[in-house]
Protein backbone atom coordinates (compact mmCIF):
# COMPACT_ATOMS: atom_id res chain seq x y z
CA UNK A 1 3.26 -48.42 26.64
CA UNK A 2 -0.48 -47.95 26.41
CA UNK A 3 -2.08 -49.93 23.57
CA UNK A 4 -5.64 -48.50 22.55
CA UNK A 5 -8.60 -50.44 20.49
CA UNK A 6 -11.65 -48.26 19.35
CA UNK A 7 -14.84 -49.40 18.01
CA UNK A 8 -18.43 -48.93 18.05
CA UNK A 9 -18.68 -46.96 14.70
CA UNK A 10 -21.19 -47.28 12.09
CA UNK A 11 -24.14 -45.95 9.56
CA UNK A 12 -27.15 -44.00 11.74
CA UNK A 13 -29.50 -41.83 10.71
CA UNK A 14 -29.64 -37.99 11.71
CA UNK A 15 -31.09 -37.52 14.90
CA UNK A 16 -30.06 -41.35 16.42
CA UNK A 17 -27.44 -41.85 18.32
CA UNK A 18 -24.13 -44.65 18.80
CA UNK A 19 -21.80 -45.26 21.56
CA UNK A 20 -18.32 -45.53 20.91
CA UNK A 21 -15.78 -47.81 23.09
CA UNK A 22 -12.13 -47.48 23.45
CA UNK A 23 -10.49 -50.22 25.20
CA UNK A 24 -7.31 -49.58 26.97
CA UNK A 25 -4.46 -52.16 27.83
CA UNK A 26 -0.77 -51.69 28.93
CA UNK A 27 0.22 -49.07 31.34
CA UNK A 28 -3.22 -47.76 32.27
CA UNK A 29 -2.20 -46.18 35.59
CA UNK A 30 -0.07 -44.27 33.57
CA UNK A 31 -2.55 -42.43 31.83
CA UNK A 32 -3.60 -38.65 32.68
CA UNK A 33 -6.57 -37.89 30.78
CA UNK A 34 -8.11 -39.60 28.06
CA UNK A 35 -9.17 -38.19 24.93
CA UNK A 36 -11.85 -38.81 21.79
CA UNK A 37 -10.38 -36.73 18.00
CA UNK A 38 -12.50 -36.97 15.01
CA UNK A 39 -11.21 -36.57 11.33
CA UNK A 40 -12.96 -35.51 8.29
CA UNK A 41 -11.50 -36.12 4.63
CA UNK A 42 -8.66 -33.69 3.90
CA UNK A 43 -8.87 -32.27 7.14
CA UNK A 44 -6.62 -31.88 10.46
CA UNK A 45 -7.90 -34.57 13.77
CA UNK A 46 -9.99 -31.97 15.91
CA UNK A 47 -10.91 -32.71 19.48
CA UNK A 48 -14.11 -33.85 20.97
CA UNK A 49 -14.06 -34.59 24.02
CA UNK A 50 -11.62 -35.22 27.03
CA UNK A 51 -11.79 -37.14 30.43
CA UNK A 52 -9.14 -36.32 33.25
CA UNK A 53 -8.48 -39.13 35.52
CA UNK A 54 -8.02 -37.12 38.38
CA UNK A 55 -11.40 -35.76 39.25
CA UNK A 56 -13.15 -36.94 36.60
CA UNK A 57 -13.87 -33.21 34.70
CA UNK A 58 -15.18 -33.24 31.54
CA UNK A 59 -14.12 -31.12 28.56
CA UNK A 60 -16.23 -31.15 24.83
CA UNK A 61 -15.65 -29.29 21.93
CA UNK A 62 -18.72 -26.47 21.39
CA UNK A 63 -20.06 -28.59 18.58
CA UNK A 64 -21.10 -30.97 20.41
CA UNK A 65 -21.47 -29.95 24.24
CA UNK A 66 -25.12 -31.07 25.19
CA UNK A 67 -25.36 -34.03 22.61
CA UNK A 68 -22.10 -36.12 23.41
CA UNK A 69 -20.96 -37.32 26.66
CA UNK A 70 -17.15 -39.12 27.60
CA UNK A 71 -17.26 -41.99 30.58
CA UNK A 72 -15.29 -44.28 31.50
CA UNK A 73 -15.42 -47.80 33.41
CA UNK A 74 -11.97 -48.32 35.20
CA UNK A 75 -12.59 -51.57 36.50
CA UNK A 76 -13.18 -52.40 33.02
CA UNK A 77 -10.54 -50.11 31.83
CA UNK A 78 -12.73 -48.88 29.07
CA UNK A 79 -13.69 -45.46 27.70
CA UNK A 80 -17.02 -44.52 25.90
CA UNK A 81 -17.93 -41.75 23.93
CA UNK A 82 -22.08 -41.70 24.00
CA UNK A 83 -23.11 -39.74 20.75
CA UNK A 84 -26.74 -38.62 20.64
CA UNK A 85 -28.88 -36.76 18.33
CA UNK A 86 -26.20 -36.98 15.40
CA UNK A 87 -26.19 -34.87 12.59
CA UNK A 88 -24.80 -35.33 8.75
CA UNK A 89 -22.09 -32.67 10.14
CA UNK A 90 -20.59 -35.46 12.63
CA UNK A 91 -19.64 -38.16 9.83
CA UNK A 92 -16.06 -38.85 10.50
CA UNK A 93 -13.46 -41.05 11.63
CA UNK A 94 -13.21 -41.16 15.42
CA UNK A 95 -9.77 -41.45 17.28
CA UNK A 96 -9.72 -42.84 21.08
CA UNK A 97 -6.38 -41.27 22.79
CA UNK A 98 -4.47 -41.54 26.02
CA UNK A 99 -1.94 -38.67 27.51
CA UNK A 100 -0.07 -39.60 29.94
CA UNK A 101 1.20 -36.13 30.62
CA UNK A 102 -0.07 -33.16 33.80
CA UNK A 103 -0.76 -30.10 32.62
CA UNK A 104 -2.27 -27.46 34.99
CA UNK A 105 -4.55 -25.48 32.32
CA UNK A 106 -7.51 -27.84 30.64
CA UNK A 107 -6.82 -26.06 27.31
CA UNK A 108 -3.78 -28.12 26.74
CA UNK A 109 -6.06 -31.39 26.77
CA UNK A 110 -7.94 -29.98 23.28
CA UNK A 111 -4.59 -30.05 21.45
CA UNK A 112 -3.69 -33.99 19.41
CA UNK A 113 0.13 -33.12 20.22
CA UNK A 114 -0.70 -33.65 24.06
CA UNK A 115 -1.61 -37.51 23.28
CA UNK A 116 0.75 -39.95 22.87
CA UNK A 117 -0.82 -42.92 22.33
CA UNK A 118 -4.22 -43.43 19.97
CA UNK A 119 -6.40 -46.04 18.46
CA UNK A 120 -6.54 -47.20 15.16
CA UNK A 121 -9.84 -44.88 14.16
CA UNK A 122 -13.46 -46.24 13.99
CA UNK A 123 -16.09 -44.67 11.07
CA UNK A 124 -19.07 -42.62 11.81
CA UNK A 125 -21.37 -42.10 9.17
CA UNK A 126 -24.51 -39.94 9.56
CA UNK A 127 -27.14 -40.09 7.01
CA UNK A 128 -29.98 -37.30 5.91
């Protein structure tokens, strides 16, 4: 099992920017790639960004390529999701997420169903 513990959330203004932290516990070395989802009110989780282990490539949604960046400390076993010039647009709820599954096209590590194990959800709120 792979426990996850997000944080970092809170009230900025447009154009300012937060970090977001996702600590991971458990099985770490069993993790493949790991993942940030945001959720807006009514709506489906929708990726963000992804970090494969192996390699260390980088994958962001368009909406936010050039303004968000995923890292990750393993010696700390943490995961950060650096969020700069923020817009109203990117108020949500933001999900950490670990897969612990190989799949040979990147594509597959956009999709929630390829995570098996997520945090409990930290707010982002972006004001006018």
């Amino acid at each position: 099992q792979v426990q996850l513990a997000d944080s970092g959330g809170g009230l900025v203004q447009a154009g300012g920017s937060l970090r977001l932290s996702c600590a991971v516990s458990g099985r770490t070395f069993t993790t493949y790639a790991m993942g940030w989802f945001r959720q807006f009110p009514g709506k489906e989780r929708e990726f963000v960004a992804a970090l494969k282990r192996s390699g260390g490539k980088e994958l962001y949604a368009d909406s936010v390529k050039g303004r968000f960046t995923i890292s990750s400390d393993n010696a700390k076993n943490m995961v950060y999701l650096q969020m700069t010039s923020l817009k109203p647009e990117d108020t949500a709820i933001y999900y950490c997420a670990a897969s612990s599954l190989s799949y040979p096209h990147d594509s597959y590590y956009r999709a929630t169903r390829t995570y098996g194990y997520w945090g409990q959800g930290t707010q982002v709120t972006v004001s006018s």
